[in-house]
N, C-alpha and C. Protein backbone atom coordinates (compact mmCIF):
# COMPACT_ATOMS: atom_id res chain seq x y z
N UNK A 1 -52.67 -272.70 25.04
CA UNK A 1 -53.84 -271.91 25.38
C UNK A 1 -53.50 -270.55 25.97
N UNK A 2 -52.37 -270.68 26.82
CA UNK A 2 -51.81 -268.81 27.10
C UNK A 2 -51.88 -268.15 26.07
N UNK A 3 -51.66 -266.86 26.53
CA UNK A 3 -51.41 -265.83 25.76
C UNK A 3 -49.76 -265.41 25.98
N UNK A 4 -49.49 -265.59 24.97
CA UNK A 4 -48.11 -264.60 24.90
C UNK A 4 -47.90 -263.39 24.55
N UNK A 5 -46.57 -262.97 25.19
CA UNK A 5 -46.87 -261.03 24.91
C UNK A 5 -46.11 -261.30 23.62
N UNK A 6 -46.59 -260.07 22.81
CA UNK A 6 -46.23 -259.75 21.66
C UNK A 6 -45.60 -258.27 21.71
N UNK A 7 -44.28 -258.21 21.29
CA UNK A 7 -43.35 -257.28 21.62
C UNK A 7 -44.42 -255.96 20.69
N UNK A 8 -44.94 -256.14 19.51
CA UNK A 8 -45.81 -254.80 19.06
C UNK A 8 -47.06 -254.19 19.80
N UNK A 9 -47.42 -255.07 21.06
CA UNK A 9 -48.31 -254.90 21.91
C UNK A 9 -47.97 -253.52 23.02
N UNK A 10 -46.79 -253.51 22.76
CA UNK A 10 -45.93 -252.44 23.66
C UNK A 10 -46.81 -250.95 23.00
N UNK A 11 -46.44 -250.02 24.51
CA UNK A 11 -46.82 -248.98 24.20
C UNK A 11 -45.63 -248.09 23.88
N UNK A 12 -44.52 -248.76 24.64
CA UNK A 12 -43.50 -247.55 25.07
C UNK A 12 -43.77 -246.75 26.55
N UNK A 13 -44.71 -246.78 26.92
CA UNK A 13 -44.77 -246.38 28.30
C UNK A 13 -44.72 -247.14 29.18
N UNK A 14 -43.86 -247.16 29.88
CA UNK A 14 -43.14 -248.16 31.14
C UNK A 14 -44.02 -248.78 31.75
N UNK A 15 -44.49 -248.27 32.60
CA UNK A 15 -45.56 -248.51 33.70
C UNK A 15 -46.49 -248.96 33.13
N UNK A 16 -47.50 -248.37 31.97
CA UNK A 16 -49.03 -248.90 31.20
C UNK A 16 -48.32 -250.44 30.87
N UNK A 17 -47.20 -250.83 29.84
CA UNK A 17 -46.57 -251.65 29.87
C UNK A 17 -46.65 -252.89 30.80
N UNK A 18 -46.02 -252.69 32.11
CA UNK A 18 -45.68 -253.02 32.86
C UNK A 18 -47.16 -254.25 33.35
N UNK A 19 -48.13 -252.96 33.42
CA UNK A 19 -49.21 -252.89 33.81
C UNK A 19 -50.14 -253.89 33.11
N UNK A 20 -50.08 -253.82 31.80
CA UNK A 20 -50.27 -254.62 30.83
C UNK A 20 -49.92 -255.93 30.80
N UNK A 21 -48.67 -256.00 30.77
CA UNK A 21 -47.97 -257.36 31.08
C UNK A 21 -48.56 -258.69 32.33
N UNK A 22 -48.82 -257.52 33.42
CA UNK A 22 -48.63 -258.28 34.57
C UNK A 22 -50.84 -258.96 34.27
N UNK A 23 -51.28 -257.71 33.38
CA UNK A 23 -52.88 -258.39 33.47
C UNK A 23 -53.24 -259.77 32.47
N UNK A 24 -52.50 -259.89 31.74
CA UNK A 24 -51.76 -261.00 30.52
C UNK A 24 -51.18 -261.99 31.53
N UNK A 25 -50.61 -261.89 32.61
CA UNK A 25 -49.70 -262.71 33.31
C UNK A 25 -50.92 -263.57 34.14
N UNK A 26 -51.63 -262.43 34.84
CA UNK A 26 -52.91 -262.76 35.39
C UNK A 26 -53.63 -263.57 34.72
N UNK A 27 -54.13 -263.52 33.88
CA UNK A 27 -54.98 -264.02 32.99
C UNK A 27 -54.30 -265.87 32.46
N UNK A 28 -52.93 -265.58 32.09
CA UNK A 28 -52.45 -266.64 32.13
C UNK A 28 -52.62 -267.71 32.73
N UNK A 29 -51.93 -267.01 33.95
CA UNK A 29 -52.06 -267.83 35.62
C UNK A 29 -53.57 -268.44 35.65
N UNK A 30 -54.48 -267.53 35.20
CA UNK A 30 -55.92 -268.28 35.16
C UNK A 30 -56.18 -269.58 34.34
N UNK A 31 -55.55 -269.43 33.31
CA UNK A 31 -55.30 -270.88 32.00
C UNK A 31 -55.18 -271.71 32.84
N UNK A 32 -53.68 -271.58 33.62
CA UNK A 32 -53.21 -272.69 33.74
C UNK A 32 -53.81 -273.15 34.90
N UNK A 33 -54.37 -272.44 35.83
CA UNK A 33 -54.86 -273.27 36.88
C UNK A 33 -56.39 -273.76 36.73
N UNK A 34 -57.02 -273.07 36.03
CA UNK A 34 -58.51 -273.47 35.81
C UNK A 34 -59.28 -273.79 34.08
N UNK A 35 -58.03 -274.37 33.35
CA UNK A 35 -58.24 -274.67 32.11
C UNK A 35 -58.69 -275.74 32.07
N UNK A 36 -58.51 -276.60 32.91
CA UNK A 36 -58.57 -278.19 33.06
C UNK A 36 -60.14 -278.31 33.41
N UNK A 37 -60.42 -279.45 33.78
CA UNK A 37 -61.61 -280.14 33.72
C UNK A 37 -61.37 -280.91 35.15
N UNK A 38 -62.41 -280.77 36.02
CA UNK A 38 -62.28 -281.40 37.20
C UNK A 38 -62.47 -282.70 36.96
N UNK A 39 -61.99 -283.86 38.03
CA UNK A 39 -62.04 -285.04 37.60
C UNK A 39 -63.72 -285.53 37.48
N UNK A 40 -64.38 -284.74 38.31
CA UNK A 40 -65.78 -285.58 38.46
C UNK A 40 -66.91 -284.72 38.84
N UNK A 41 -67.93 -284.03 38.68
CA UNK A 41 -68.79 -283.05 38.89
C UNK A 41 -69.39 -283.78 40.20
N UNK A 42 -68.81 -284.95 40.65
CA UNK A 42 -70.02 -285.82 42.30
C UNK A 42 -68.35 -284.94 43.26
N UNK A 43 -67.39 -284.79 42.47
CA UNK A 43 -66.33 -284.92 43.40
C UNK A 43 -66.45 -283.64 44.42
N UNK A 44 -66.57 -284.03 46.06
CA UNK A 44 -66.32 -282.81 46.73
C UNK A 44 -65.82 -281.29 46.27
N UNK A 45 -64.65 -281.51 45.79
CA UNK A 45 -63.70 -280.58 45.10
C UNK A 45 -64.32 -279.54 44.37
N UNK A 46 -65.07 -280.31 43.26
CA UNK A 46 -66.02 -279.14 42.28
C UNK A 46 -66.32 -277.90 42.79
N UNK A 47 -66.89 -278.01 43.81
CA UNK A 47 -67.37 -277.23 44.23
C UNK A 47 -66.40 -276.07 44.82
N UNK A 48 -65.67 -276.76 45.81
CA UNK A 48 -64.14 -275.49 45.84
C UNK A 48 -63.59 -274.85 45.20
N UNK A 49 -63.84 -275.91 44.01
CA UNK A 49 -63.16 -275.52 42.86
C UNK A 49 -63.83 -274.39 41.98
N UNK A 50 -65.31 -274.48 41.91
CA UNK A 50 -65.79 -272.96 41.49
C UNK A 50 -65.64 -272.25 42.32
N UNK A 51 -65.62 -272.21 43.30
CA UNK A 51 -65.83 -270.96 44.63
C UNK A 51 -64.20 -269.85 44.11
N UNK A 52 -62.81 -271.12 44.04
CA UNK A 52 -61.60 -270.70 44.00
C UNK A 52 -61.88 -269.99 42.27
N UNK A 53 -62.55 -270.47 41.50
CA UNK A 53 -62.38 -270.12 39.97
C UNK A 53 -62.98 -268.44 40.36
N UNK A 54 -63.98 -268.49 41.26
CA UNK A 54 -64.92 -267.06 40.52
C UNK A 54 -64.00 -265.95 41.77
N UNK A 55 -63.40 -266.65 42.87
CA UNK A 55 -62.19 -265.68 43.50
C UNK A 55 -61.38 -264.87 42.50
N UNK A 56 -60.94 -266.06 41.94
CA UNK A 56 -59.86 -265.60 40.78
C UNK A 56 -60.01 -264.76 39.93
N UNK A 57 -61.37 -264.82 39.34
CA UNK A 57 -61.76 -264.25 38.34
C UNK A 57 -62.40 -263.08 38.48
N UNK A 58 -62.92 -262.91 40.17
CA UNK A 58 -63.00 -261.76 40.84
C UNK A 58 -61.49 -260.66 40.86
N UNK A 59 -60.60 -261.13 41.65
CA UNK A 59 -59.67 -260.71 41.45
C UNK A 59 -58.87 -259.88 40.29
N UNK A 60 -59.18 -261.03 39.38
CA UNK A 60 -58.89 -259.93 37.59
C UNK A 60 -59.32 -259.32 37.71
N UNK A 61 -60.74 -259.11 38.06
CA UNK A 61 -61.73 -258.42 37.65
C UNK A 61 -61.20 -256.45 38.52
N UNK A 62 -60.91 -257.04 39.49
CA UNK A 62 -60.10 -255.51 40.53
C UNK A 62 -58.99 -255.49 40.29
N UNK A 63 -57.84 -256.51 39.34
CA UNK A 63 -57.03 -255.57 39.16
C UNK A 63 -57.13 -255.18 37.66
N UNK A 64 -58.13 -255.89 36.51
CA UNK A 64 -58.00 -255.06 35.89
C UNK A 64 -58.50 -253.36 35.77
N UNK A 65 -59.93 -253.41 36.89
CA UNK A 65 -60.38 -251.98 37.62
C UNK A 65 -59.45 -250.71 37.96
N UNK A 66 -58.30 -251.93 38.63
CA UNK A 66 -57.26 -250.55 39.21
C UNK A 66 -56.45 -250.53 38.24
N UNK A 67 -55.93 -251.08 37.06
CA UNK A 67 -55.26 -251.12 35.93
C UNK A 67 -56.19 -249.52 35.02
N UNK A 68 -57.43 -249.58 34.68
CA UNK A 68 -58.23 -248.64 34.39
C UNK A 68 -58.36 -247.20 34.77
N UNK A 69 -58.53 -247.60 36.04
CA UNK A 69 -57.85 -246.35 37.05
C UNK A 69 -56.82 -245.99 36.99
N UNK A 70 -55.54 -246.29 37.38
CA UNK A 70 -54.21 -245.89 37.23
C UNK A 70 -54.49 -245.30 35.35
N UNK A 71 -54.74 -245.52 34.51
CA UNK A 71 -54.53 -245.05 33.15
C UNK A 71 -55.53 -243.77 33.19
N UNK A 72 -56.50 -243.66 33.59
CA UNK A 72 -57.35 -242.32 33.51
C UNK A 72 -56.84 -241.53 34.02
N UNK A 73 -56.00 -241.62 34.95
CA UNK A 73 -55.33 -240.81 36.07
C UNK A 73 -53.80 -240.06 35.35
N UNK A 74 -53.43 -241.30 34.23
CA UNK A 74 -52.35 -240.94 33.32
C UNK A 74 -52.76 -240.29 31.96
N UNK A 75 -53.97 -240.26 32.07
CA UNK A 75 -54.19 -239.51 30.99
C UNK A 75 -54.58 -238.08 30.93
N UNK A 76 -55.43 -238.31 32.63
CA UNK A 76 -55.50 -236.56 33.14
C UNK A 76 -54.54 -235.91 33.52
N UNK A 77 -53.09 -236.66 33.52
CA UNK A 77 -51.72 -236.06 33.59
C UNK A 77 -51.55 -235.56 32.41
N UNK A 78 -51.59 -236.04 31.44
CA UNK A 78 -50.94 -235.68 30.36
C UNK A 78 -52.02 -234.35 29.27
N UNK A 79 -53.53 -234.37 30.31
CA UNK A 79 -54.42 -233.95 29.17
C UNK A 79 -55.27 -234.16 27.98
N UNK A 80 -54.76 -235.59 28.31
CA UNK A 80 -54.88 -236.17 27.22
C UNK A 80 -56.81 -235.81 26.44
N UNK A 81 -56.75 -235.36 25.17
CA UNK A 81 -58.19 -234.57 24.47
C UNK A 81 -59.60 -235.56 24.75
N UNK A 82 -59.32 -237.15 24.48
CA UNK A 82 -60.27 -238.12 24.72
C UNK A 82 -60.40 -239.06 26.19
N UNK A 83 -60.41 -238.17 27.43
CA UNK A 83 -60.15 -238.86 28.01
C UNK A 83 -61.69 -239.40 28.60
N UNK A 84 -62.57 -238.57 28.15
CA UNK A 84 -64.04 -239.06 28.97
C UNK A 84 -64.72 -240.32 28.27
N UNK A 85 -63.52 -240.59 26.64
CA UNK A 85 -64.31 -241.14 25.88
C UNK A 85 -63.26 -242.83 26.40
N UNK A 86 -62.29 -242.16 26.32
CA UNK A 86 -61.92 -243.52 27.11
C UNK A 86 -62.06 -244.61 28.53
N UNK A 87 -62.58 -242.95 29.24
CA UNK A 87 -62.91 -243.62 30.50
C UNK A 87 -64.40 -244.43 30.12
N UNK A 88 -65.16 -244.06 29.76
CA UNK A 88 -66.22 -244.52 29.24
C UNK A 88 -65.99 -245.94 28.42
N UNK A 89 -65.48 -246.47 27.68
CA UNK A 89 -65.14 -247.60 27.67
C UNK A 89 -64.75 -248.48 28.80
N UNK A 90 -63.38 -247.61 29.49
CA UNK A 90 -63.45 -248.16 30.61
C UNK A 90 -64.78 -249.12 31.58
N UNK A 91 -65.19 -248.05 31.55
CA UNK A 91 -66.66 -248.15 31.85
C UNK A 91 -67.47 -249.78 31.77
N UNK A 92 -67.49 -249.57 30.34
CA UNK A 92 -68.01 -250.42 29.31
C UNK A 92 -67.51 -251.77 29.57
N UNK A 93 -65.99 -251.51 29.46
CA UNK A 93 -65.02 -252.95 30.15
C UNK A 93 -65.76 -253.65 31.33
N UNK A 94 -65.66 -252.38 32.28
CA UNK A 94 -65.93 -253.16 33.50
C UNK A 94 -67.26 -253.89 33.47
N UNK A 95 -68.23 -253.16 32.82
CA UNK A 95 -69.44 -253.83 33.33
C UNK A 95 -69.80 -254.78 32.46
N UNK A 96 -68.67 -255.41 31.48
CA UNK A 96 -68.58 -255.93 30.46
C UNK A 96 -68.24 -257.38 31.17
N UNK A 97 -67.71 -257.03 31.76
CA UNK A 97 -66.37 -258.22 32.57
C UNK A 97 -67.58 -258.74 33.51
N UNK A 98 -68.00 -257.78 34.49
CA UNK A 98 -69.06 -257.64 35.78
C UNK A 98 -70.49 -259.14 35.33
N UNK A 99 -70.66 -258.71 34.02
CA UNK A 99 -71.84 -259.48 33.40
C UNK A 99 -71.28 -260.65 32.84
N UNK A 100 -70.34 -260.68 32.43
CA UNK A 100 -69.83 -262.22 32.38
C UNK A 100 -69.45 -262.87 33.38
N UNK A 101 -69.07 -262.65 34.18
CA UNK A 101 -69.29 -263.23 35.72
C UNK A 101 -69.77 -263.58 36.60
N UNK A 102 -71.21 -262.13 36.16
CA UNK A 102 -72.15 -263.18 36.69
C UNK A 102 -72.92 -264.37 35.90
N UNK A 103 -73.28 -264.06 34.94
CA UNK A 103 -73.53 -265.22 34.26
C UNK A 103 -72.61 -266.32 34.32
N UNK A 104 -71.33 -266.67 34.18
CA UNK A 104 -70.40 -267.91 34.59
C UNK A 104 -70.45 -268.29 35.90
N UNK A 105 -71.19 -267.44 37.61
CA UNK A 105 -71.77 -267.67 38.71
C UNK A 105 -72.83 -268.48 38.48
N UNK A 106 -73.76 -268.38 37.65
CA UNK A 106 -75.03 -268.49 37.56
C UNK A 106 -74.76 -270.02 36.91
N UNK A 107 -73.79 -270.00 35.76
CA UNK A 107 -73.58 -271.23 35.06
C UNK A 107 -72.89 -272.13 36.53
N UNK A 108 -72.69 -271.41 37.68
CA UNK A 108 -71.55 -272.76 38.57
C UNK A 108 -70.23 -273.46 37.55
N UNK A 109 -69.43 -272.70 36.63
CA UNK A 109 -68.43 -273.32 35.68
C UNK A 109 -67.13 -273.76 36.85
N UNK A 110 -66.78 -274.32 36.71
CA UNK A 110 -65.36 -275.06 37.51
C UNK A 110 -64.36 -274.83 36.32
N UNK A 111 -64.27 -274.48 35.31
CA UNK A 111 -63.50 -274.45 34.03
C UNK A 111 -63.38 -273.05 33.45
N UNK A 112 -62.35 -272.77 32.71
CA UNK A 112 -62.33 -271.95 31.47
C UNK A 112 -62.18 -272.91 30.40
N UNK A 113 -63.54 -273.15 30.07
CA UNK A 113 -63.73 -273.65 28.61
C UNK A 113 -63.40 -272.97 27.73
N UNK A 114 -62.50 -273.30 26.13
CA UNK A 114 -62.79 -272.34 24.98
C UNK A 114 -63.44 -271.60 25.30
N UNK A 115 -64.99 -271.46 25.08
CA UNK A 115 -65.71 -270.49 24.76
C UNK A 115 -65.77 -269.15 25.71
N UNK A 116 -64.99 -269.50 27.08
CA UNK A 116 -65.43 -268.56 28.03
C UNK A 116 -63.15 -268.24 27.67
N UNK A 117 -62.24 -268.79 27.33
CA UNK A 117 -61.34 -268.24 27.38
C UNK A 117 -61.25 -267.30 25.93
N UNK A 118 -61.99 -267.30 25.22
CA UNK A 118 -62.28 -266.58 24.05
C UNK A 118 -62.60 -265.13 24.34
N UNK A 119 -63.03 -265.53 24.81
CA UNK A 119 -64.51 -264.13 25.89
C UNK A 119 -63.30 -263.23 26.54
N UNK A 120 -62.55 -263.60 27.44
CA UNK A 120 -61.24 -262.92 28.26
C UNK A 120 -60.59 -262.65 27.69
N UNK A 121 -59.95 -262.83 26.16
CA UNK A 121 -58.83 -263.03 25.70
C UNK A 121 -59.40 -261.70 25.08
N UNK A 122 -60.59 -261.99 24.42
CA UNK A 122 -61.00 -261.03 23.14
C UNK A 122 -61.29 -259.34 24.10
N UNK A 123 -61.65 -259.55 25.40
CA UNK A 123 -62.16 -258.61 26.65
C UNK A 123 -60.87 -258.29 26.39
N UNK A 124 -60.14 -258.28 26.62
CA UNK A 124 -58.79 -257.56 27.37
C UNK A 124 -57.96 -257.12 26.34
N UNK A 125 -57.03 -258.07 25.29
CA UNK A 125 -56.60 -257.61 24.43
C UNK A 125 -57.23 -257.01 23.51
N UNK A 126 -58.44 -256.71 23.26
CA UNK A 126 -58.80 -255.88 22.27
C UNK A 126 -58.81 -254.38 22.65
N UNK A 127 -58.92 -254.12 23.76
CA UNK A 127 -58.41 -252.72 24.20
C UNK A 127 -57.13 -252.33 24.50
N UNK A 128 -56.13 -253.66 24.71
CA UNK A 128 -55.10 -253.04 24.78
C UNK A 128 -54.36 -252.70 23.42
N UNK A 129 -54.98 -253.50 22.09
CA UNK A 129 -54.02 -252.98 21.27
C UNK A 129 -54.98 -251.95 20.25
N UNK A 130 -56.08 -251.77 20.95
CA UNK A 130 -56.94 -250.77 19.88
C UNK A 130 -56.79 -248.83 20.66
N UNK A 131 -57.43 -249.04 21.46
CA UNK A 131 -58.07 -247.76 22.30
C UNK A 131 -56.78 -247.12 23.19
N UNK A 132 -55.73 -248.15 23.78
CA UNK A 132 -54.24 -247.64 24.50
C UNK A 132 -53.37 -246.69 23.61
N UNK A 133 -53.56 -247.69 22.08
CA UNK A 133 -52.53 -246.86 21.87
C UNK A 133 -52.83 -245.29 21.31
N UNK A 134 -54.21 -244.95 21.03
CA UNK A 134 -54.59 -244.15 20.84
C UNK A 134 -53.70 -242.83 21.82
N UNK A 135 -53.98 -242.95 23.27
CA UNK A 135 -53.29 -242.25 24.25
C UNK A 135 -51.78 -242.36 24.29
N UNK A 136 -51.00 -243.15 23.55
CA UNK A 136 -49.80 -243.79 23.84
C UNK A 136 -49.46 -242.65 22.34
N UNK A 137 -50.06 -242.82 21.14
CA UNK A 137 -49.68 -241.35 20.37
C UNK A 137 -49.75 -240.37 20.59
N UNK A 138 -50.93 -239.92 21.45
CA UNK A 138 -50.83 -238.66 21.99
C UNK A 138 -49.94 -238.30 22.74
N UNK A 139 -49.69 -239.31 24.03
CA UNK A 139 -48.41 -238.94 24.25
C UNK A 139 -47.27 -238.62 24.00
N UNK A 140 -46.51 -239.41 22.55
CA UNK A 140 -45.53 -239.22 22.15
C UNK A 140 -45.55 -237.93 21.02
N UNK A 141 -46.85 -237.47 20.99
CA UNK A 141 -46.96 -236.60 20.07
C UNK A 141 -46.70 -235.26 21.13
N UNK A 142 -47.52 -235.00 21.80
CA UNK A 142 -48.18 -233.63 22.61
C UNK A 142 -47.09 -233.57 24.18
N UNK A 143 -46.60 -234.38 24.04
CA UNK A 143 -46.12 -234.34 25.66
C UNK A 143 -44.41 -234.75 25.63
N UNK A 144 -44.22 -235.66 24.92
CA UNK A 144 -42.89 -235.51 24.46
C UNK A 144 -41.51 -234.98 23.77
N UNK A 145 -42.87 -234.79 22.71
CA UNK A 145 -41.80 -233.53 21.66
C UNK A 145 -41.95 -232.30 22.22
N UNK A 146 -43.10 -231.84 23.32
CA UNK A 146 -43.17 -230.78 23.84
C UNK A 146 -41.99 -230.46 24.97
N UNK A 147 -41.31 -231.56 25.31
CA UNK A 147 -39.91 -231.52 26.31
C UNK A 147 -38.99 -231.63 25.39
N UNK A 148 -38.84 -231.87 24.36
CA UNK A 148 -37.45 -232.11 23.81
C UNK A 148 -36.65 -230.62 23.58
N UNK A 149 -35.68 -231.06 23.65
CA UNK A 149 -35.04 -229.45 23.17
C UNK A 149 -34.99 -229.21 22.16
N UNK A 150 -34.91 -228.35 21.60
CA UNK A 150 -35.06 -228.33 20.01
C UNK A 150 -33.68 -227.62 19.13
């Protein structure tokens, strides 16, 4: 049920990388601790057990925020031409994420069922390998060859 990194997932930029990795790692860590099925919906626990799920899932939720941040910030380094259009997704992410959360509050889930690890998987990696690398060419186009010596 994890996700594994896929070496073409790379940008080449260290840090976005890095950055990347560790929200995949996150997300993981979420599989494995809240993939399961509590033993009993009467059991005390349940209930901790959502409180600890929507922590968690809070948590993604700010670092994938500051993951977002840190990249707008790398893109107004570099100049990058689309950056309002990316932040704007950004955007989109968050309040993307924001509304599935609350609705999975509202549901009280103790689980990442399929249908809700579908939802995260498809949330996250679909921007990292669609809309990143967009900025990740520009970079190597406009900002790199612009240092090289020639």
């Amino acid at each position: 049920m994890s996700i594994v990194w896929q070496d073409h997932w790379d940008l080449g930029i260290e840090i976005m990388d890095a950055e990347h990795r560790a929200l995949i790692a996150a997300l993981n860590r979420l599989i494995e601790d809240f993939a399961q099925a509590p033993l009993s919906s009467e059991d005390p626990q349940t209930s901790l057990r959502a409180q600890a799920l929507m922590e968690a899932l809070e948590a993604f939720g700010i670092q994938a925020r500051a993951h977002f941040d840190h990249e707008e910030r790398f893109m107004r380094a570099i100049d990058y031409p689309h950056l309002g259009a990316h932040a704007s997704e950004h955007a989109l992410l968050h309040a993307e994420f924001i509304e599935m959360l609350r609705a999975w509050k509202q549901q009280r889930i103790t689980r990442l069922d399929a249908e809700t690890l579908i939802a995260l998987r498809r949330w996250l990696v679909g921007h990292l390998l669609d809309a990143d690398r967009e900025y990740a060419q520009y970079y190597y186009t406009h900002c790199l060859s612009a240092s090289r010596p020639r």
